[in-house]
PDB file of N, CA and C in Angstrom:
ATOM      1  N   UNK A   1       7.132  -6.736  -3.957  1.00  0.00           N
ATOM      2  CA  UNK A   1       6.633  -7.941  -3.321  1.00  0.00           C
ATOM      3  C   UNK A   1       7.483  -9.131  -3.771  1.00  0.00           C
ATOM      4  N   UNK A   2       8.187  -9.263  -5.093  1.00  0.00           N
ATOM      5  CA  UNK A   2       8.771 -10.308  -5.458  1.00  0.00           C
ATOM      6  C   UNK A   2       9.985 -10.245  -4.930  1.00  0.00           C
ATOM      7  N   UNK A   3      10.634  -9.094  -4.738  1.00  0.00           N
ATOM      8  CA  UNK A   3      11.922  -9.114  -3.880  1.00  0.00           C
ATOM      9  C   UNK A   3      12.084  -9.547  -2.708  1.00  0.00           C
ATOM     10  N   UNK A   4      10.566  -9.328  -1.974  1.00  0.00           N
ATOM     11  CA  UNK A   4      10.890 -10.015  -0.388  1.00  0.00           C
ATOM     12  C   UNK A   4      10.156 -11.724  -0.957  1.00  0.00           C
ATOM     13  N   UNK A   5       9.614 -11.874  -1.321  1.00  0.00           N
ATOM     14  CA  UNK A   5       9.901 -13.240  -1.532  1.00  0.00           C
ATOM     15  C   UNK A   5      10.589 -13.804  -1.847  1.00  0.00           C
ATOM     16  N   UNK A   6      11.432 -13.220  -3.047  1.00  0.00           N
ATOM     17  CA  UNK A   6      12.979 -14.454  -3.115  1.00  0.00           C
ATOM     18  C   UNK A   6      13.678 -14.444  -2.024  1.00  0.00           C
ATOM     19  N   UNK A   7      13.590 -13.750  -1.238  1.00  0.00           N
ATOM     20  CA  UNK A   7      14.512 -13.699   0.241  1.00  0.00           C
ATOM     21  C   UNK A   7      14.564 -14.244   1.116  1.00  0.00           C
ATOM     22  N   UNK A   8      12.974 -15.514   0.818  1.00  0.00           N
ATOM     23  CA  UNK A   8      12.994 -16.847   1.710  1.00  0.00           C
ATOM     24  C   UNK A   8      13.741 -17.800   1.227  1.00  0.00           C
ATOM     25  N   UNK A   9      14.468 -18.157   2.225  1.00  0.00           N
ATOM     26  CA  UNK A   9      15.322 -19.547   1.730  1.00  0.00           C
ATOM     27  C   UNK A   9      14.002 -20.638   1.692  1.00  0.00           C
ATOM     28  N   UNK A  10      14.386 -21.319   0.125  1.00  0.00           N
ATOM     29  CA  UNK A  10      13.749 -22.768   0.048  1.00  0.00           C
ATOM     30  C   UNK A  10      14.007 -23.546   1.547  1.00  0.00           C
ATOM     31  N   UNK A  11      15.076 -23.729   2.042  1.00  0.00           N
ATOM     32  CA  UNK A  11      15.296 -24.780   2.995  1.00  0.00           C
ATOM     33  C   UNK A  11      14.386 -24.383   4.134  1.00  0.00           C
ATOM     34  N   UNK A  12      13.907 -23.305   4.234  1.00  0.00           N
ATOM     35  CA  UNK A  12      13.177 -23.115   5.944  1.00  0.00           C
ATOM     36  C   UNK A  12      11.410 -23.980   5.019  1.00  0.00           C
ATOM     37  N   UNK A  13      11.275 -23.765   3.927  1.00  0.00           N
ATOM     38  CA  UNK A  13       9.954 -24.518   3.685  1.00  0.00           C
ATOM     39  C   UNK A  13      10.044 -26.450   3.776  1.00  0.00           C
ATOM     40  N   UNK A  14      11.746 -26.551   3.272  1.00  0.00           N
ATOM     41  CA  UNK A  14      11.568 -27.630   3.158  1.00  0.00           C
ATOM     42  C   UNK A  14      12.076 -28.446   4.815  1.00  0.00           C
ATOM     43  N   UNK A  15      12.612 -27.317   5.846  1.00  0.00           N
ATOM     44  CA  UNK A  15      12.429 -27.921   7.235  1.00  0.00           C
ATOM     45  C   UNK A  15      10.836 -27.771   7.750  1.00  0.00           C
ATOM     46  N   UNK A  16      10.160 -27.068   7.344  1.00  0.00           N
ATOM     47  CA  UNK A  16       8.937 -27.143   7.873  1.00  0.00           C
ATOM     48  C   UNK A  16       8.736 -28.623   7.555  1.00  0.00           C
ATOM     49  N   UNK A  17       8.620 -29.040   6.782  1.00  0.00           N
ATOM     50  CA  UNK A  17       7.983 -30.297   5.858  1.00  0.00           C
ATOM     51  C   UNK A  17       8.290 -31.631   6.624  1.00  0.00           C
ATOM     52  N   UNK A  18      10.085 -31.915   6.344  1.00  0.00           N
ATOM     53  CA  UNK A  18      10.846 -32.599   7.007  1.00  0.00           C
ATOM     54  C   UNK A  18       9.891 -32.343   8.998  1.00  0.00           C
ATOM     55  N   UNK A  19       9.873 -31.610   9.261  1.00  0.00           N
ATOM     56  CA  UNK A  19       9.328 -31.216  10.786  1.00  0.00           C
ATOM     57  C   UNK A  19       8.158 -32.386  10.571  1.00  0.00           C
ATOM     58  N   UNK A  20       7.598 -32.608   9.568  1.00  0.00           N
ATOM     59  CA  UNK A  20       6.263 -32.835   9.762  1.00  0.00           C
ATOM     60  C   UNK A  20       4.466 -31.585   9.436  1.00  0.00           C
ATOM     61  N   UNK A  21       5.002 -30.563   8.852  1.00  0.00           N
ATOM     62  CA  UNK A  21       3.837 -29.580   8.731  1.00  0.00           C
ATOM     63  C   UNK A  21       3.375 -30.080   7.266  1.00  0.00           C
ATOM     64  N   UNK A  22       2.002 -29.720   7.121  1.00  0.00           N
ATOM     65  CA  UNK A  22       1.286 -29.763   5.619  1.00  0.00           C
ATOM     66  C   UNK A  22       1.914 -29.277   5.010  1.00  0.00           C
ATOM     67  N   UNK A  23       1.793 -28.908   3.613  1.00  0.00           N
ATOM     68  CA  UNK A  23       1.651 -27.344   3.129  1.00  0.00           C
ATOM     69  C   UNK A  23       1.055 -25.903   3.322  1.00  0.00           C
ATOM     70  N   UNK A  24      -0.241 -26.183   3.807  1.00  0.00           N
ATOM     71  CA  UNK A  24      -1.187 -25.151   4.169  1.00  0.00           C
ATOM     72  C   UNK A  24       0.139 -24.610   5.785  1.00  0.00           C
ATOM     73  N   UNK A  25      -0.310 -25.720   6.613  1.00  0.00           N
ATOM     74  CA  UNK A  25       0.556 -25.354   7.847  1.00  0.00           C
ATOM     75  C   UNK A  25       2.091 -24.499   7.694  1.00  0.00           C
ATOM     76  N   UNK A  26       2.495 -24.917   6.996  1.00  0.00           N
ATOM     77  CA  UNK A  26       3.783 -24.616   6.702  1.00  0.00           C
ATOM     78  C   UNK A  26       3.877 -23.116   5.803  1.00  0.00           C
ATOM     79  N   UNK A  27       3.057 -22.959   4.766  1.00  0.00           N
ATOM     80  CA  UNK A  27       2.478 -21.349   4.245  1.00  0.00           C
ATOM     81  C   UNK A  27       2.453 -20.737   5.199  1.00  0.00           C
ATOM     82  N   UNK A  28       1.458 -21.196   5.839  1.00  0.00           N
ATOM     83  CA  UNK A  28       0.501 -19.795   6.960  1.00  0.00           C
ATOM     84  C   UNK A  28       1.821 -19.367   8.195  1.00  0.00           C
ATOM     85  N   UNK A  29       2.612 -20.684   8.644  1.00  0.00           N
ATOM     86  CA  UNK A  29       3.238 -20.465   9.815  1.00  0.00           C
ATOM     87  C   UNK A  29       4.960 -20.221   9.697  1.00  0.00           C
ATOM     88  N   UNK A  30       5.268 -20.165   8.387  1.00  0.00           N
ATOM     89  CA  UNK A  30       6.591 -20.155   8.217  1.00  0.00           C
ATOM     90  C   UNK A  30       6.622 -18.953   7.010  1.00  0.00           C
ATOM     91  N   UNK A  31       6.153 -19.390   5.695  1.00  0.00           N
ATOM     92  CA  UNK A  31       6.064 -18.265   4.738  1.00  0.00           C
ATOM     93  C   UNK A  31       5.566 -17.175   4.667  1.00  0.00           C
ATOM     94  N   UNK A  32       4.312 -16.743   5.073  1.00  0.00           N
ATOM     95  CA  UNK A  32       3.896 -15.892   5.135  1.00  0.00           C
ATOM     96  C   UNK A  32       3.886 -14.855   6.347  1.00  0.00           C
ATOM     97  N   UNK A  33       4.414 -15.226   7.431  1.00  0.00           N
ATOM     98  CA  UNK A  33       5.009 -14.208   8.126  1.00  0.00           C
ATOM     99  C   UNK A  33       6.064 -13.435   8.130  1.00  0.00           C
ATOM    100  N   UNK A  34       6.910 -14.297   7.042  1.00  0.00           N
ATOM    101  CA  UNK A  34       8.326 -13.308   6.514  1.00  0.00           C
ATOM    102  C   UNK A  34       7.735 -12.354   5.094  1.00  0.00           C
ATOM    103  N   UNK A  35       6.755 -12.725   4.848  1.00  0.00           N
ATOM    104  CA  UNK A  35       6.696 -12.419   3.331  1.00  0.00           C
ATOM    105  C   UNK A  35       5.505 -11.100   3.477  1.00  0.00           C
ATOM    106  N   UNK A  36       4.650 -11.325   4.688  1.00  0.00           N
ATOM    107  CA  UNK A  36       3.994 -10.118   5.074  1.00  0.00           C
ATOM    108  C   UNK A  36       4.188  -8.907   5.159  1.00  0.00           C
ATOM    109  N   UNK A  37       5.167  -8.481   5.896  1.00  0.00           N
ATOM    110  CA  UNK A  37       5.775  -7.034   5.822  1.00  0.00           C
ATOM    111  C   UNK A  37       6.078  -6.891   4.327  1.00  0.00           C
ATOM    112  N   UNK A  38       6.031  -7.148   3.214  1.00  0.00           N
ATOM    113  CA  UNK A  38       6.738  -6.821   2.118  1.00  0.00           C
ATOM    114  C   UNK A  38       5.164  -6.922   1.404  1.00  0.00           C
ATOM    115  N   UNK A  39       4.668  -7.321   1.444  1.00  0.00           N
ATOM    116  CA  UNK A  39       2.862  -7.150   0.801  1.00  0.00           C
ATOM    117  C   UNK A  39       2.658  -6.027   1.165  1.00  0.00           C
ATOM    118  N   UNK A  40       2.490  -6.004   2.554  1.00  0.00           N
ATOM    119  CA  UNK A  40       2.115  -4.513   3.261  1.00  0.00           C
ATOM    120  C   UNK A  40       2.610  -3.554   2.451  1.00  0.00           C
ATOM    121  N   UNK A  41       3.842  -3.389   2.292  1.00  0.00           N
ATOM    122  CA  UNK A  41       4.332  -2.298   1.873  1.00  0.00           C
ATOM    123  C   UNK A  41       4.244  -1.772   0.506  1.00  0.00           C
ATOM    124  N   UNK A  42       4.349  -3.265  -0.432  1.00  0.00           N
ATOM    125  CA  UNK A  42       4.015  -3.067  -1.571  1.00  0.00           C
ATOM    126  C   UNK A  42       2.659  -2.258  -1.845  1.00  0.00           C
ATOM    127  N   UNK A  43       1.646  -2.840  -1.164  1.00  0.00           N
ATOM    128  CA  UNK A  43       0.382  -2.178  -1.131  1.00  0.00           C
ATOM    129  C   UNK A  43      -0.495  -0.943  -0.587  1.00  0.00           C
ATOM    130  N   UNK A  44       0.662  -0.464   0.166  1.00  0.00           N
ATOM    131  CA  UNK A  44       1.146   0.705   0.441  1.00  0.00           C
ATOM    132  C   UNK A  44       1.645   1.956  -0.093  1.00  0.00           C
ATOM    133  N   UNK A  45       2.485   1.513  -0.589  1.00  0.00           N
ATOM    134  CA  UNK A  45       3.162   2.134  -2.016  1.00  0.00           C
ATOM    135  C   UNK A  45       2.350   2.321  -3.226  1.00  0.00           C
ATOM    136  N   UNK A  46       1.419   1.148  -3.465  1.00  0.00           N
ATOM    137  CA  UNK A  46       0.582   1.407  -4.802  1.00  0.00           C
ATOM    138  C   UNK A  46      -0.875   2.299  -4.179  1.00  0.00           C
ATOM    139  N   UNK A  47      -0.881   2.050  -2.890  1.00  0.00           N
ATOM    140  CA  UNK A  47      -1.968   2.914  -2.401  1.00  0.00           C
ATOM    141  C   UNK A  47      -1.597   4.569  -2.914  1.00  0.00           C
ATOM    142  N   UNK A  48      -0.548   4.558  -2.377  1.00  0.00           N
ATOM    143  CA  UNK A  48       0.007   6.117  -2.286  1.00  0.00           C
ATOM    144  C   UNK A  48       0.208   6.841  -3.511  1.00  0.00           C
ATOM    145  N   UNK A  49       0.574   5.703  -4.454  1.00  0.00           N
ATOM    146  CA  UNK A  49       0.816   6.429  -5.990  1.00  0.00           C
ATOM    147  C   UNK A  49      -0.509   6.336  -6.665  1.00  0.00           C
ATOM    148  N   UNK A  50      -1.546   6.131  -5.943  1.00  0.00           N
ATOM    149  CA  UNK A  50      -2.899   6.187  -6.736  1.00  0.00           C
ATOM    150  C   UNK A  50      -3.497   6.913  -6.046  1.00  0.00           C
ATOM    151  N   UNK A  51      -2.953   7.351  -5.062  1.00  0.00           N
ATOM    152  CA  UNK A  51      -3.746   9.209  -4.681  1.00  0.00           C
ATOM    153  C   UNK A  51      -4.065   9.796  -5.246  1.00  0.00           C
ATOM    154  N   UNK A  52      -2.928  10.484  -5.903  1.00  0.00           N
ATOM    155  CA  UNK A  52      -2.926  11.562  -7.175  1.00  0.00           C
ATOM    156  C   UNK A  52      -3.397  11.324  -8.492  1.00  0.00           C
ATOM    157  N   UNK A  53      -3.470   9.867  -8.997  1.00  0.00           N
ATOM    158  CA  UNK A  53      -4.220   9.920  -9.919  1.00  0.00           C
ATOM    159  C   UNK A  53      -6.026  10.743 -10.437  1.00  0.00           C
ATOM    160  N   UNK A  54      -6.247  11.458 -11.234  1.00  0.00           N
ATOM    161  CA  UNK A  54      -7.614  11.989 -11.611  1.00  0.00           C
ATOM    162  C   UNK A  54      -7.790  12.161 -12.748  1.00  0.00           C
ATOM    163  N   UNK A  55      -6.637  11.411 -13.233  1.00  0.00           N
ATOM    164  CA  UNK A  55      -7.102  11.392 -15.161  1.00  0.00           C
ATOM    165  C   UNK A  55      -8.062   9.819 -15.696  1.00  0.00           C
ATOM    166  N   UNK A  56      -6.999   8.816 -14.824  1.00  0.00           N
ATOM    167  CA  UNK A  56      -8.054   7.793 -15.232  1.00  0.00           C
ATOM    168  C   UNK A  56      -9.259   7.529 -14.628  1.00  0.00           C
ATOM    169  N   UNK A  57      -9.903   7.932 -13.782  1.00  0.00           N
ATOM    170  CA  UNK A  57     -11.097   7.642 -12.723  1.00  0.00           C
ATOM    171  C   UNK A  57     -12.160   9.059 -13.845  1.00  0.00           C
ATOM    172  N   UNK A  58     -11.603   9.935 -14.049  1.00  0.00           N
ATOM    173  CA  UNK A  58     -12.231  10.747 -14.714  1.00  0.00           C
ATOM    174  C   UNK A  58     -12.570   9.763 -15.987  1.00  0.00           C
ATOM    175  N   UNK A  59     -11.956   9.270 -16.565  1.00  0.00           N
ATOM    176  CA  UNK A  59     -11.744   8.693 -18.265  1.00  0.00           C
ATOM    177  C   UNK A  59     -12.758   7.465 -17.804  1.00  0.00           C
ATOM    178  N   UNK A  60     -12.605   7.103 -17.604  1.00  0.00           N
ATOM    179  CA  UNK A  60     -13.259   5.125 -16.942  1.00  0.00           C
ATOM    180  C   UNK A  60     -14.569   5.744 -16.777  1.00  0.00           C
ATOM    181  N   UNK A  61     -14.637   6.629 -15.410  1.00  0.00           N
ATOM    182  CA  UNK A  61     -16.323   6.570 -14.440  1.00  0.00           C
ATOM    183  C   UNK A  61     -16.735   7.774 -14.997  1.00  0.00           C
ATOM    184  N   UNK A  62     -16.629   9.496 -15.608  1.00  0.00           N
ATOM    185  CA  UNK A  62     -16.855  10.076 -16.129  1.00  0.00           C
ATOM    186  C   UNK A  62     -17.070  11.047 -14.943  1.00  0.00           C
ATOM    187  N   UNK A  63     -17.357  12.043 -15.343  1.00  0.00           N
ATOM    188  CA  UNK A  63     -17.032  13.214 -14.236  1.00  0.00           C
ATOM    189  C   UNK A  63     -18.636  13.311 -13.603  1.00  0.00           C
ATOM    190  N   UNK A  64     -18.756  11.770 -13.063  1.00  0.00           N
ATOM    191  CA  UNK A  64     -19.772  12.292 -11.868  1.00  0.00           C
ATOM    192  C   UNK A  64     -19.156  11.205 -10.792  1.00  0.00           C
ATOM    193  N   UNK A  65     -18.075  10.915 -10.984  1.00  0.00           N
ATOM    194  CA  UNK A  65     -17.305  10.271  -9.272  1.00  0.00           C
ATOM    195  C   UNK A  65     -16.450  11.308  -8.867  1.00  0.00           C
ATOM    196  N   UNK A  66     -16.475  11.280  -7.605  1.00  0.00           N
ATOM    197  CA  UNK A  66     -16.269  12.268  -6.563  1.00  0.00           C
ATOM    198  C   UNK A  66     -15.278  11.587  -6.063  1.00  0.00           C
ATOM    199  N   UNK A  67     -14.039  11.953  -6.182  1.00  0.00           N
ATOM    200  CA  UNK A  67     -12.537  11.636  -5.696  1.00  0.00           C
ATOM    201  C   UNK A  67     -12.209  13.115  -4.892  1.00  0.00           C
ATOM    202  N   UNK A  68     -11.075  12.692  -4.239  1.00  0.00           N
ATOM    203  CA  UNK A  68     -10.352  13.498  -3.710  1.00  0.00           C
ATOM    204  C   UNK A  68      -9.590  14.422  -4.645  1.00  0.00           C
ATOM    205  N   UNK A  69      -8.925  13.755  -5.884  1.00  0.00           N
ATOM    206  CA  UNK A  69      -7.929  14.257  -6.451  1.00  0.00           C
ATOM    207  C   UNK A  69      -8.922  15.178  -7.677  1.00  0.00           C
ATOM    208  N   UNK A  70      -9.962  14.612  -7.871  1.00  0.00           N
ATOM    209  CA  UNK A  70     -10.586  15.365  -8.473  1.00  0.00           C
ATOM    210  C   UNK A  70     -11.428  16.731  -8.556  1.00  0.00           C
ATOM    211  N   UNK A  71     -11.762  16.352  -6.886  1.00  0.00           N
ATOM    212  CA  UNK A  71     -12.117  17.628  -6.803  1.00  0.00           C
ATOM    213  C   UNK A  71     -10.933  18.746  -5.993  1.00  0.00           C
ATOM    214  N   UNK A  72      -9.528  17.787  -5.766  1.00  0.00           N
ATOM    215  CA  UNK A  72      -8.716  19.539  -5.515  1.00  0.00           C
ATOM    216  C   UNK A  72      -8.609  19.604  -7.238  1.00  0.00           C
ATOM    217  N   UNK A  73      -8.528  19.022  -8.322  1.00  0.00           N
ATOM    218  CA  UNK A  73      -8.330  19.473  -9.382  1.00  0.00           C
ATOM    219  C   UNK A  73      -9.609  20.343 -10.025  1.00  0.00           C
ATOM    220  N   UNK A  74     -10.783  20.542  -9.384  1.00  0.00           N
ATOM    221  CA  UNK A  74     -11.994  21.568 -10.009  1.00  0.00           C
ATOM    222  C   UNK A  74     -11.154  22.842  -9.139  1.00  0.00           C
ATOM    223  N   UNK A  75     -10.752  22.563  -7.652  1.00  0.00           N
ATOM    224  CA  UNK A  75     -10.846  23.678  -7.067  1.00  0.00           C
ATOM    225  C   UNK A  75      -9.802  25.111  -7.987  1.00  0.00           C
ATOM    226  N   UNK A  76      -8.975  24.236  -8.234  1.00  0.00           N
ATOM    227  CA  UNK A  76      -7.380  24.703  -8.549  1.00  0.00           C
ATOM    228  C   UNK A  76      -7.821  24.970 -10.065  1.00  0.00           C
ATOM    229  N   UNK A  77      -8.432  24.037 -10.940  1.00  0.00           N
ATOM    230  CA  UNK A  77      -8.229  24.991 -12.601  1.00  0.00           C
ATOM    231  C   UNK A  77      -9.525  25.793 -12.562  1.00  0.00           C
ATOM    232  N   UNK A  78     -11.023  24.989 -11.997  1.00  0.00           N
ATOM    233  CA  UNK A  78     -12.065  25.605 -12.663  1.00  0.00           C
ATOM    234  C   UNK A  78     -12.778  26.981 -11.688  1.00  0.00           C
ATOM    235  N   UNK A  79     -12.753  26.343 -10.458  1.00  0.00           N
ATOM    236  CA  UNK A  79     -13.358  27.372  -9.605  1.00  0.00           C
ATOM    237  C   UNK A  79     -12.343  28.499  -8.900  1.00  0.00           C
ATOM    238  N   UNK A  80     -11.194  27.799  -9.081  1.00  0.00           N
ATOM    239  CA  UNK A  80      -9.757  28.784  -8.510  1.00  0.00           C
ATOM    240  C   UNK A  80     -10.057  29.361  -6.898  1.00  0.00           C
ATOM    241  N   UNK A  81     -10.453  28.582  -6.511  1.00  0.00           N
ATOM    242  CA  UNK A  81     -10.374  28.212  -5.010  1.00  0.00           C
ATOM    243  C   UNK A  81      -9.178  27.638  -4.390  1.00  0.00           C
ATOM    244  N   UNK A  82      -8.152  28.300  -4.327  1.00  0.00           N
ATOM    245  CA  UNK A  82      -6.887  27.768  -3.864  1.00  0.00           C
ATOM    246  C   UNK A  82      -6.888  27.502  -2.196  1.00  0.00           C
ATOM    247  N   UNK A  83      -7.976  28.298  -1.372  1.00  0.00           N
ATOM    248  CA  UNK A  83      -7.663  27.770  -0.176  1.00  0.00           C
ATOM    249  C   UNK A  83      -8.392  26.579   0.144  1.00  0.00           C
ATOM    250  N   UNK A  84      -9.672  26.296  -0.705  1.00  0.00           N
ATOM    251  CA  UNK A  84     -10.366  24.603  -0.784  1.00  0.00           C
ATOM    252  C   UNK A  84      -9.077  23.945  -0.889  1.00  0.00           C
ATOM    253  N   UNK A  85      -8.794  24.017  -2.101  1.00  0.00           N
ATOM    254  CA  UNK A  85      -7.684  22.921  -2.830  1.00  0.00           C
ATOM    255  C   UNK A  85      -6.707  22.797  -1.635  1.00  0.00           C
ATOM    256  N   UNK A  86      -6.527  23.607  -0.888  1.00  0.00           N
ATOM    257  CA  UNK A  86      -5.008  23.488  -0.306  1.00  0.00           C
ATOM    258  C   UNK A  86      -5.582  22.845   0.997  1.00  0.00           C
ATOM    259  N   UNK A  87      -6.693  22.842   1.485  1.00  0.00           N
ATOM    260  CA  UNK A  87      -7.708  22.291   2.506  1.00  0.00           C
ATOM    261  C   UNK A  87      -7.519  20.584   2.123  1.00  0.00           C
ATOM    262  N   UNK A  88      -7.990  20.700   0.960  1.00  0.00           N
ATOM    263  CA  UNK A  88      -8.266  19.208   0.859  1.00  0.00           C
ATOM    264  C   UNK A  88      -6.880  18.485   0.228  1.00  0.00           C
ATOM    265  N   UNK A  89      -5.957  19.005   0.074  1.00  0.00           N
ATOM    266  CA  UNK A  89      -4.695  18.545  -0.402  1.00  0.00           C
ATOM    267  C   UNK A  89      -3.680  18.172   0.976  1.00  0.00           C
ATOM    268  N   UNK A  90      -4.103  19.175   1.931  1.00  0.00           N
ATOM    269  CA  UNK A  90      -3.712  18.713   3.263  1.00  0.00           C
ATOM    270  C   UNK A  90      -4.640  17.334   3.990  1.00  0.00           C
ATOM    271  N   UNK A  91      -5.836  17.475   3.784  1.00  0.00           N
ATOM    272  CA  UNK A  91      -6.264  16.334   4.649  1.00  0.00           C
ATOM    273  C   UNK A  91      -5.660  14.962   4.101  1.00  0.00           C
ATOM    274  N   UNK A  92      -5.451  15.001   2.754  1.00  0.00           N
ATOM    275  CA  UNK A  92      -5.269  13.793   1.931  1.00  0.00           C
ATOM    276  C   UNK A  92      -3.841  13.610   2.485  1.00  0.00           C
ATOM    277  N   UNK A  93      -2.956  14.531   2.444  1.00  0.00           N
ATOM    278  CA  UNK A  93      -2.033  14.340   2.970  1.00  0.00           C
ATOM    279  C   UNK A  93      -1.611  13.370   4.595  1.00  0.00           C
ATOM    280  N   UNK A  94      -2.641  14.358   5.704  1.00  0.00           N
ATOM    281  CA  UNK A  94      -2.298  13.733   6.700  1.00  0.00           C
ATOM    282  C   UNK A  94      -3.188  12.649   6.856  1.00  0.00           C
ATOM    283  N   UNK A  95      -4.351  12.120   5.633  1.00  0.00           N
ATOM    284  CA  UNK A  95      -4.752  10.793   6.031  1.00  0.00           C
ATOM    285  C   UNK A  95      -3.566   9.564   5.379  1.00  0.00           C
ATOM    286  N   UNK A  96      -2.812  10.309   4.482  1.00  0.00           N
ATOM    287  CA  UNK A  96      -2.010   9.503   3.976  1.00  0.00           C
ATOM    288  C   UNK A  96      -1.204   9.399   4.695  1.00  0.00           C
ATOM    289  N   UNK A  97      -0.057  10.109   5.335  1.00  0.00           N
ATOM    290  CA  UNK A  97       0.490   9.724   6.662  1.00  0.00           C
ATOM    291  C   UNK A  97       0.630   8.992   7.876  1.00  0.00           C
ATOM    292  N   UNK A  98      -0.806   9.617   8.182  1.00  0.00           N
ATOM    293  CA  UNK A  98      -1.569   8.363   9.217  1.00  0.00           C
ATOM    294  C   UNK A  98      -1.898   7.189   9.061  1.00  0.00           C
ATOM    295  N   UNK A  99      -1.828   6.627   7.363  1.00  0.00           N
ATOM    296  CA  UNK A  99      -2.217   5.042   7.212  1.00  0.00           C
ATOM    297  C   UNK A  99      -0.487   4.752   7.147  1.00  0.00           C
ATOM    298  N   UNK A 100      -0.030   5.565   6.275  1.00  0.00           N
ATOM    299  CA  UNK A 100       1.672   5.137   6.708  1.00  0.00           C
ATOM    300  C   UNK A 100       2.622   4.808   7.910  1.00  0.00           C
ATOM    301  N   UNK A 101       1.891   5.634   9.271  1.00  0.00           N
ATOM    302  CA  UNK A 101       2.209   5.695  10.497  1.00  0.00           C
ATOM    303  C   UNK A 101       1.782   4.456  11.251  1.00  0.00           C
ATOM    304  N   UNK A 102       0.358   3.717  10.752  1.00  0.00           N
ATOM    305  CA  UNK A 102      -0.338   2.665  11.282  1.00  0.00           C
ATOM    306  C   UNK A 102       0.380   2.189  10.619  1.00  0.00           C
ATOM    307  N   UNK A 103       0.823   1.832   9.254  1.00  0.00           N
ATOM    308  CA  UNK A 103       1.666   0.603   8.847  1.00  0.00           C
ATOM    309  C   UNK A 103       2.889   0.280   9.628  1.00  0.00           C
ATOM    310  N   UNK A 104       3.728   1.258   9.518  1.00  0.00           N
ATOM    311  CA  UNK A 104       4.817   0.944  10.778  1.00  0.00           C
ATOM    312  C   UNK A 104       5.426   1.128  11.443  1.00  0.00           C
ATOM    313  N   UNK A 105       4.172   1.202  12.382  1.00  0.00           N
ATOM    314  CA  UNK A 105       3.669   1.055  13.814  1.00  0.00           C
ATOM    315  C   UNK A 105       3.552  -0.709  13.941  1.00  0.00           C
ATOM    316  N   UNK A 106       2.480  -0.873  12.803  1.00  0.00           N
ATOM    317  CA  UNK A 106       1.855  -2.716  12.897  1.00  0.00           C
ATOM    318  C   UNK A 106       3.236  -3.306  12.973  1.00  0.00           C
ATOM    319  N   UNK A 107       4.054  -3.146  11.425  1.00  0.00           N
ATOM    320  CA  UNK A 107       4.944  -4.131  10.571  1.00  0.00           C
ATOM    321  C   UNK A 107       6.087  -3.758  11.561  1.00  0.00           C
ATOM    322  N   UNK A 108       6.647  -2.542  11.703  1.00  0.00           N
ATOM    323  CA  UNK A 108       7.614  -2.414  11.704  1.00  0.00           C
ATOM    324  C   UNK A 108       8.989  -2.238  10.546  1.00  0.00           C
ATOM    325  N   UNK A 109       9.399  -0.474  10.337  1.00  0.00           N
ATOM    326  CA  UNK A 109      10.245  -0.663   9.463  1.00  0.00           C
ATOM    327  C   UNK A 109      11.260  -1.542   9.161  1.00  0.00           C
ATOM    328  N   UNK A 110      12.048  -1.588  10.602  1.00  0.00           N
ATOM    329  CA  UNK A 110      13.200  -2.318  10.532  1.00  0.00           C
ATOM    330  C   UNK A 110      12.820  -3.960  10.427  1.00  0.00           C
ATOM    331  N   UNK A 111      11.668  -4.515  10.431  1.00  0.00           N
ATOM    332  CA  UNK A 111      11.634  -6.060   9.577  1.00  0.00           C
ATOM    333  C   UNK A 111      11.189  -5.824   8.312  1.00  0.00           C
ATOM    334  N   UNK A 112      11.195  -5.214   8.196  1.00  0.00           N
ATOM    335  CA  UNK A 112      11.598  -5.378   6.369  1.00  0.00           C
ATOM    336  C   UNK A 112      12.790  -5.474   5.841  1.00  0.00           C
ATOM    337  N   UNK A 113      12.804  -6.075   4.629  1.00  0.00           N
ATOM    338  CA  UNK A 113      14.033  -6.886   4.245  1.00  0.00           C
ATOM    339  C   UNK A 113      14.249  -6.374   2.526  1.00  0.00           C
ATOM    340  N   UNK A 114      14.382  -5.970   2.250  1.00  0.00           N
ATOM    341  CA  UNK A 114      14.810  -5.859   0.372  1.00  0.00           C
ATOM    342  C   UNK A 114      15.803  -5.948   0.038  1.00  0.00           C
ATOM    343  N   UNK A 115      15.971  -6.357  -0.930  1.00  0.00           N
ATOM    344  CA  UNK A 115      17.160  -6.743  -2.366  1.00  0.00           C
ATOM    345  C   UNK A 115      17.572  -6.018  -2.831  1.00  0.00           C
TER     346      UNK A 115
END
């Protein structure tokens, strides 16, 4: 996220200004539409790498929250249900896909911008 923000030039905030816009005006209608696609994604990315997490949600909430990752991890060590696990390791999969596919679809890869 900090990479696509340094990637706004100061001067397009300080022509907003010179134009005549607030600050607020000038955020909402100049900054944050370049700087959007790069939130998205960031938050995207941290979505995706907290899929697989089931050590800390176990440690924190104690083994009566019901995650995804947790229970392909009963299927696979305790009950050895490999075709559950592989059931629910796929859905996670293609719901993860499908929020990746809606992202860009919305944003669009090619406006994104990184450093």
């Amino acid at each position: 996220i900090y990479s696509v923000m340094r990637t706004i030039q100061p001067s397009q905030m300080k022509a907003a200004y010179s134009l005549g816009a607030k600050p607020f005006t000038a955020f909402r209608r100049v900054y944050l539409p370049q700087v959007l696609p790069g939130v998205m994604a960031g938050c995207l990315l941290t979505f995706i790498l907290c899929l697989g997490y089931y050590i800390t949600p176990a440690l924190i909430g104690g083994a009566s929250d019901q995650l995804f990752s947790t229970f392909i991890v009963t299927y696979v060590n305790l009950e050895l249900n490999w075709e559950m696990a592989s059931a629910l390791t796929l859905i996670l999969l293609v719901f993860t896909l499908a929020l990746f596919g809606i992202f860009a679809r919305i944003l669009g890869l090619d406006r994104l911008k990184l450093v």
